[in-house]
C-alpha atoms as a PDB file:
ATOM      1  CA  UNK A   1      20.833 -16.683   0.960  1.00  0.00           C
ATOM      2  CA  UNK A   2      23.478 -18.008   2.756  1.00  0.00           C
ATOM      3  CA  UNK A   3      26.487 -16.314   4.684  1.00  0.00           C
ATOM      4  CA  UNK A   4      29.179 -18.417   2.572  1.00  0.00           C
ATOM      5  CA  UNK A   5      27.518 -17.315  -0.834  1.00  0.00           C
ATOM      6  CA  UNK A   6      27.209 -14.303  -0.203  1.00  0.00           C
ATOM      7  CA  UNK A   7      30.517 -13.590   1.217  1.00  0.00           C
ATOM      8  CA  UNK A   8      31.357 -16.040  -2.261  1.00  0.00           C
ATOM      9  CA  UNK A   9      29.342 -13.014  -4.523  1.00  0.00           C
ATOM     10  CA  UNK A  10      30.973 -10.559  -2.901  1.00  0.00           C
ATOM     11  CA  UNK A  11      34.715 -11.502  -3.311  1.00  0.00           C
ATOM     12  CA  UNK A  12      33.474 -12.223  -7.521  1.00  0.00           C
ATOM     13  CA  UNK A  13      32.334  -8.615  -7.775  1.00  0.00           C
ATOM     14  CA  UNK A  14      35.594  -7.366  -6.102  1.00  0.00           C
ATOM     15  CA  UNK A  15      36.523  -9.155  -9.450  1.00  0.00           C
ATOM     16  CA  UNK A  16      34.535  -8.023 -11.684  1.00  0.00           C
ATOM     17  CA  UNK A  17      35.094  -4.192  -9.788  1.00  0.00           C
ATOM     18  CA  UNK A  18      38.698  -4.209 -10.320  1.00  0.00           C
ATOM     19  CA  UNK A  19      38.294  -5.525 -14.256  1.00  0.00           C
ATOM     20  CA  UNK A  20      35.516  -2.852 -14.355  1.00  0.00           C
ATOM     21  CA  UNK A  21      35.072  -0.078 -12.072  1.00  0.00           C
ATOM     22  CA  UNK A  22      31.564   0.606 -10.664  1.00  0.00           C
ATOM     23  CA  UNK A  23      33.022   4.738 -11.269  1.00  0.00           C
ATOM     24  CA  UNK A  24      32.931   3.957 -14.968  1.00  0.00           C
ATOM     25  CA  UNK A  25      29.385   2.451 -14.913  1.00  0.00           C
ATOM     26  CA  UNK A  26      28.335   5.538 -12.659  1.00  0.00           C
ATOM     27  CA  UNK A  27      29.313   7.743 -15.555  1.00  0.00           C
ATOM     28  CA  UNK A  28      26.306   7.210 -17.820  1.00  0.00           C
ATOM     29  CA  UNK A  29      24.225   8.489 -14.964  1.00  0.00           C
ATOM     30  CA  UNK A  30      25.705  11.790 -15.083  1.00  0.00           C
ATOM     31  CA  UNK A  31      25.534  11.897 -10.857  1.00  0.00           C
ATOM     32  CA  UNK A  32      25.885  15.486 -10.080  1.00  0.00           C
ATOM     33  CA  UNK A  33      27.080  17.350  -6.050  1.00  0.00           C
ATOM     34  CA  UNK A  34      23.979  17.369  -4.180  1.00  0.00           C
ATOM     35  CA  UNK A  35      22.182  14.506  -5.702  1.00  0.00           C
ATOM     36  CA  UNK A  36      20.454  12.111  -3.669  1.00  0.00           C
ATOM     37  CA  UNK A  37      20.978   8.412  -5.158  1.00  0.00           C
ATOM     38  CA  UNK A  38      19.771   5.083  -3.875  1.00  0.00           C
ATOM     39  CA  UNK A  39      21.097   1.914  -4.737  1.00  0.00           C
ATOM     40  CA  UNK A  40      18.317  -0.793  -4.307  1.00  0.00           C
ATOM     41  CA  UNK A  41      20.013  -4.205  -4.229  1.00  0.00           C
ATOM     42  CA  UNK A  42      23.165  -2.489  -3.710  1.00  0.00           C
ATOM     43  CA  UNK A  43      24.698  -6.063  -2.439  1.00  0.00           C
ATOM     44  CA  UNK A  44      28.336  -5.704  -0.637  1.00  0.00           C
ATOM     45  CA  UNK A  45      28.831  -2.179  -1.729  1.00  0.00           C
ATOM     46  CA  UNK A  46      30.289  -2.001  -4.950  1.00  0.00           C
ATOM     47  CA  UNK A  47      28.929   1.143  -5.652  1.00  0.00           C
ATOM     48  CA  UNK A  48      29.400   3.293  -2.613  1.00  0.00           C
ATOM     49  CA  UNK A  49      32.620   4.395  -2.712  1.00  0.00           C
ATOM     50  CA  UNK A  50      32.055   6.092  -6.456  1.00  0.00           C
ATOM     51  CA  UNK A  51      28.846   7.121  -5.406  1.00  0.00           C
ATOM     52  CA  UNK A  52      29.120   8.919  -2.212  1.00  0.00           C
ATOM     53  CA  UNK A  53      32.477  11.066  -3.942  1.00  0.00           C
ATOM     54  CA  UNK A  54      30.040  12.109  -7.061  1.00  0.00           C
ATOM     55  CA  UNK A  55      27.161  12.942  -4.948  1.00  0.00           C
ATOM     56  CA  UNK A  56      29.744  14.855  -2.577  1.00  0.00           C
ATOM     57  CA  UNK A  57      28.915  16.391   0.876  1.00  0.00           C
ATOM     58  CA  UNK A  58      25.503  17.817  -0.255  1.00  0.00           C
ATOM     59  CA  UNK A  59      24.227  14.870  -1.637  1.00  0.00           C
ATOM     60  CA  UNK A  60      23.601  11.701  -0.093  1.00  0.00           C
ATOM     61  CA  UNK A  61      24.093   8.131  -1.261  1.00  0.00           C
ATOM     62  CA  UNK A  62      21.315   5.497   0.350  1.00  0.00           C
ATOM     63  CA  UNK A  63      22.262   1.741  -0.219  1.00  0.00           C
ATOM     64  CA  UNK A  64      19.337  -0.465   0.447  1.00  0.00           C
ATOM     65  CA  UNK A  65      19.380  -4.150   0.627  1.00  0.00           C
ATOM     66  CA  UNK A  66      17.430  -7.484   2.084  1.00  0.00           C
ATOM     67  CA  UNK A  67      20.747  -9.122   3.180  1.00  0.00           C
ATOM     68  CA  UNK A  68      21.606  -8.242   6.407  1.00  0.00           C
ATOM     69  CA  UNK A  69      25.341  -9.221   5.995  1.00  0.00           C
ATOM     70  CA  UNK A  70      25.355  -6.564   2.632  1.00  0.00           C
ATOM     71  CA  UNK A  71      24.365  -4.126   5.202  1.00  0.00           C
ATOM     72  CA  UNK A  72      27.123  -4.789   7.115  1.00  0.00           C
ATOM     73  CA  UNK A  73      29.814  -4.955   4.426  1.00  0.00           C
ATOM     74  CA  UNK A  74      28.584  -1.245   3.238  1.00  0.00           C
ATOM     75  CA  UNK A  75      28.861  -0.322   6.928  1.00  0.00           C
ATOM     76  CA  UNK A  76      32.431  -1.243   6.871  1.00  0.00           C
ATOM     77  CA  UNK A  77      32.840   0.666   3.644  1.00  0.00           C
ATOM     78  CA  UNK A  78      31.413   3.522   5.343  1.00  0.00           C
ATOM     79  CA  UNK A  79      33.272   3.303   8.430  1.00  0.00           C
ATOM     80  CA  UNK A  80      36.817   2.334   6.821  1.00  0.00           C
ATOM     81  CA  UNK A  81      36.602   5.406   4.334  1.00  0.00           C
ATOM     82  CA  UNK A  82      35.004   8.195   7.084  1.00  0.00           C
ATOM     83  CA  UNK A  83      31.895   8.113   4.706  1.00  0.00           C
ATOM     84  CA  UNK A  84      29.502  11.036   5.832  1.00  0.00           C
ATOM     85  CA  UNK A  85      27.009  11.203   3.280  1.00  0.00           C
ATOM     86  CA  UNK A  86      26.265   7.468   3.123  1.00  0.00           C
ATOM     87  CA  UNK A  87      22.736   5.500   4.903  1.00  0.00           C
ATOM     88  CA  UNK A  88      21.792   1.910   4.943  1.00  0.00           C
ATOM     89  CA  UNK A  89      18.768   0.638   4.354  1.00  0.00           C
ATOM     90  CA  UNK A  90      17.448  -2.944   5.331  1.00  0.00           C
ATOM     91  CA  UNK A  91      14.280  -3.910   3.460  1.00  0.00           C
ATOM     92  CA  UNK A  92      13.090  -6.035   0.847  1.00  0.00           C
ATOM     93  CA  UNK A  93      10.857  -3.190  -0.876  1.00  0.00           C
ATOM     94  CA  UNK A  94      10.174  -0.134   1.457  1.00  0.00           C
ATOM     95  CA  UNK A  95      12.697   2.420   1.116  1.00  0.00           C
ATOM     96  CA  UNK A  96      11.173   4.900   3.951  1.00  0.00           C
ATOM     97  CA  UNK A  97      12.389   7.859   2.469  1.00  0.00           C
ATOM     98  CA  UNK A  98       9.880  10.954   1.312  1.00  0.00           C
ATOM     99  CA  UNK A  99       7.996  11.080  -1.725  1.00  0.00           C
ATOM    100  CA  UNK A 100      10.173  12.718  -4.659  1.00  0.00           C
ATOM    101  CA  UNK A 101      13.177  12.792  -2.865  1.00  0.00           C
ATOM    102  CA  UNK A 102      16.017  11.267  -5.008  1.00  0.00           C
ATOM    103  CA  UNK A 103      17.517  11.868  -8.128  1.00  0.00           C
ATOM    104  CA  UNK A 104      18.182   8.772  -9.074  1.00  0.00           C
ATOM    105  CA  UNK A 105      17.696   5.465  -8.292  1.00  0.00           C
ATOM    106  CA  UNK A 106      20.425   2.891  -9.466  1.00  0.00           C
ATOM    107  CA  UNK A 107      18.629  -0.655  -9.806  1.00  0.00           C
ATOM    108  CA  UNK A 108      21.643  -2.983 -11.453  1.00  0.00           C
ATOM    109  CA  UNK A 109      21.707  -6.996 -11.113  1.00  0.00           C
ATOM    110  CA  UNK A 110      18.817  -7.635  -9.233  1.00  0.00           C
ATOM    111  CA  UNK A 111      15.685  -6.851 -10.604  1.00  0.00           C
ATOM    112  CA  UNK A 112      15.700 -10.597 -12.400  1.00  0.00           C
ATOM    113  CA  UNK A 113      15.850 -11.732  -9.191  1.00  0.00           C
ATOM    114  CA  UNK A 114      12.933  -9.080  -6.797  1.00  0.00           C
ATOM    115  CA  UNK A 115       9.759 -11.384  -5.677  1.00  0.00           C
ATOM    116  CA  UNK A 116       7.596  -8.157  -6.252  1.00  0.00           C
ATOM    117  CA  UNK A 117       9.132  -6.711  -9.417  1.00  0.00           C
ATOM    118  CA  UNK A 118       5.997  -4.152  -9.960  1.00  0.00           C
ATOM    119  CA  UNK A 119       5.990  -3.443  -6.226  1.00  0.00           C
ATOM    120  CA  UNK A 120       9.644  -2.425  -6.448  1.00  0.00           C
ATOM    121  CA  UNK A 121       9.052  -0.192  -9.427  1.00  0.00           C
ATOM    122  CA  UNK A 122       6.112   1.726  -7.705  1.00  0.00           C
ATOM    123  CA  UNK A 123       8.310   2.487  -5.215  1.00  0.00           C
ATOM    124  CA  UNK A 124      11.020   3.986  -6.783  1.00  0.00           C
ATOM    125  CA  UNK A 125       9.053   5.547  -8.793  1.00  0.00           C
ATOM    126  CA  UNK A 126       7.552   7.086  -5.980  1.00  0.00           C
ATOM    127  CA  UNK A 127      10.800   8.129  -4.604  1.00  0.00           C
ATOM    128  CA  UNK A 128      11.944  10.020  -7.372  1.00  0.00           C
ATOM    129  CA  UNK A 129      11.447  12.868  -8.417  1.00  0.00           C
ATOM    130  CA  UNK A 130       9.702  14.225 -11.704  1.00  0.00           C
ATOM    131  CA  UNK A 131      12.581  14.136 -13.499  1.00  0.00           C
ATOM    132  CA  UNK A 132      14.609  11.475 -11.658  1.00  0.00           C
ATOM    133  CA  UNK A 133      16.605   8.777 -13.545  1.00  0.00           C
ATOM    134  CA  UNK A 134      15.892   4.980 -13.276  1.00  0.00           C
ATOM    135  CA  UNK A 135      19.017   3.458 -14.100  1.00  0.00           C
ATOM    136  CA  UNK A 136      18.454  -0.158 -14.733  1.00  0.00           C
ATOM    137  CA  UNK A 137      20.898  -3.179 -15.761  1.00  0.00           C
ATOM    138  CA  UNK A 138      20.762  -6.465 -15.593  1.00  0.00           C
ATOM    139  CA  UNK A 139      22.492  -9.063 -17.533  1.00  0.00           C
ATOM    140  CA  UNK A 140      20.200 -11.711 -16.198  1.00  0.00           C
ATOM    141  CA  UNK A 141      17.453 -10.199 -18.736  1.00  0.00           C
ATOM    142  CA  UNK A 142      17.590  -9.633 -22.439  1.00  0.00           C
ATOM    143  CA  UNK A 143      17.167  -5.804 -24.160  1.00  0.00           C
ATOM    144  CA  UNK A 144      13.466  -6.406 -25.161  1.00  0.00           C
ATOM    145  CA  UNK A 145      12.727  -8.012 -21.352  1.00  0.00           C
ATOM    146  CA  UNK A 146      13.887  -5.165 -19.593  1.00  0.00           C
ATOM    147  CA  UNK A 147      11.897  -2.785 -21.983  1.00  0.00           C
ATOM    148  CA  UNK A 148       8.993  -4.476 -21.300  1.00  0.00           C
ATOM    149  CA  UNK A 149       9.274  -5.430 -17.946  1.00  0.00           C
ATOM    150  CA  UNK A 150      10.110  -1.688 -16.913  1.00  0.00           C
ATOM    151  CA  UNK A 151       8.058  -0.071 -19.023  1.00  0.00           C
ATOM    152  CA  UNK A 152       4.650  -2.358 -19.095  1.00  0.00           C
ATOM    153  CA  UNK A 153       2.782  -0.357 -15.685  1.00  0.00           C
ATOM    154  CA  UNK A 154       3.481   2.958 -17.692  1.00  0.00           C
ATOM    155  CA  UNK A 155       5.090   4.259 -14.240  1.00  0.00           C
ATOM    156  CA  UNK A 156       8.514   4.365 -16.926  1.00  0.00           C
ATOM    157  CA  UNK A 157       9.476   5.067 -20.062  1.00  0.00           C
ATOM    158  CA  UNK A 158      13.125   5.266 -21.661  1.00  0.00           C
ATOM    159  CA  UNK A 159      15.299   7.899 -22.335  1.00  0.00           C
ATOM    160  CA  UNK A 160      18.040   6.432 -23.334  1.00  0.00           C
ATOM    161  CA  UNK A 161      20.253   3.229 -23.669  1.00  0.00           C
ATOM    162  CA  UNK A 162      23.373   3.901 -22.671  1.00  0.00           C
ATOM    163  CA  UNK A 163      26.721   1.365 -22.784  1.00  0.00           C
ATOM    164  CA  UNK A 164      26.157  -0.322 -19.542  1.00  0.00           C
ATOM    165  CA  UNK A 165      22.579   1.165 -18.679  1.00  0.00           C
ATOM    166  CA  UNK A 166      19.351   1.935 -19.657  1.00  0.00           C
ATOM    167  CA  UNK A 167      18.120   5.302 -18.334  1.00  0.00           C
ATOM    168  CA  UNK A 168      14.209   5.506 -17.770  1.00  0.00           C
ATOM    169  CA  UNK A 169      12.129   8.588 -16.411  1.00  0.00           C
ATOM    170  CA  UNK A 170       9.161   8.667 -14.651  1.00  0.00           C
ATOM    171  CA  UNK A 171       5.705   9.041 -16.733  1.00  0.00           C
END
């Protein structure tokens, strides 16, 4: 991906941020203090600010991506708002983080989109814990697409369908 489009994507989900704000979204998580969240894909950083004030000082708030210039926007988001409970993570797939260490894992716009969708999923599913959330979105994919495509290397199954979200837990 190139420089231009992505700096292109990220000024359309300022956009689509200010119409609908990421904190709203967040909400059907139920994000608690002291929760560890990552956001795989997490693109420019639309989700960092809301995330790193729910998870508060104890918690922490990882934002992975493959894009090195994402990186660096969330970076900037960190730096510009004294973010202390916010990490970076470049990488297509590895997150490097322990086994059952987050609460939950946000995974919104890009799973349509991952080379190694299973691969993904056995990694977060490895990163969270027994009763960590997978919350998943993606308007790329249709309801009974995501349920299958989630759900189909019984690593997942749903517990709910929320507005924006569907919430899965591990099996």
């Amino acid at each position: 991906m190139s420089n231009i489009w992505f700096r292109l994507m990220a000024l359309e989900f300022k956009i689509r941020d200010y119409r609908s704000p990421r904190a709203n979204i967040l909400k059907e998580v139920r994000i608690k203090q002291g929760f560890h969240v990552l956001d795989f894909g997490c693109g420019p950083g639309g989700y960092v600010l809301a995330g790193s004030k729910l998870v508060g000082e104890l918690g922490k708030f990882y934002a992975l991506d493959v894009t090195p210039l994402a990186i660096k926007m969330v970076k900037n988001i960190v730096k510009k708002n004294s973010l202390k409970n916010v990490e970076t993570i470049l990488s297509e797939c590895a997150t490097g983080l322990p086994n059952e260490s987050l609460d939950v894992a946000l995974l919104y716009d890009v799973f349509h989109g991952l080379k190694n969708q299973n691969t993904v999923l056995e990694e977060l599913h490895r990163v969270l814990k027994q009763d960590g959330i997978l919350s998943f979105s993606d308007h790329h994919l249709k309801e009974p697409d995501i349920l299958s495509r989630v759900t189909e290397g019984k690593l997942f199954r749903l517990l709910k369908k929320g507005e924006h979200t569907y919430s899965f837990v591990k099996n």
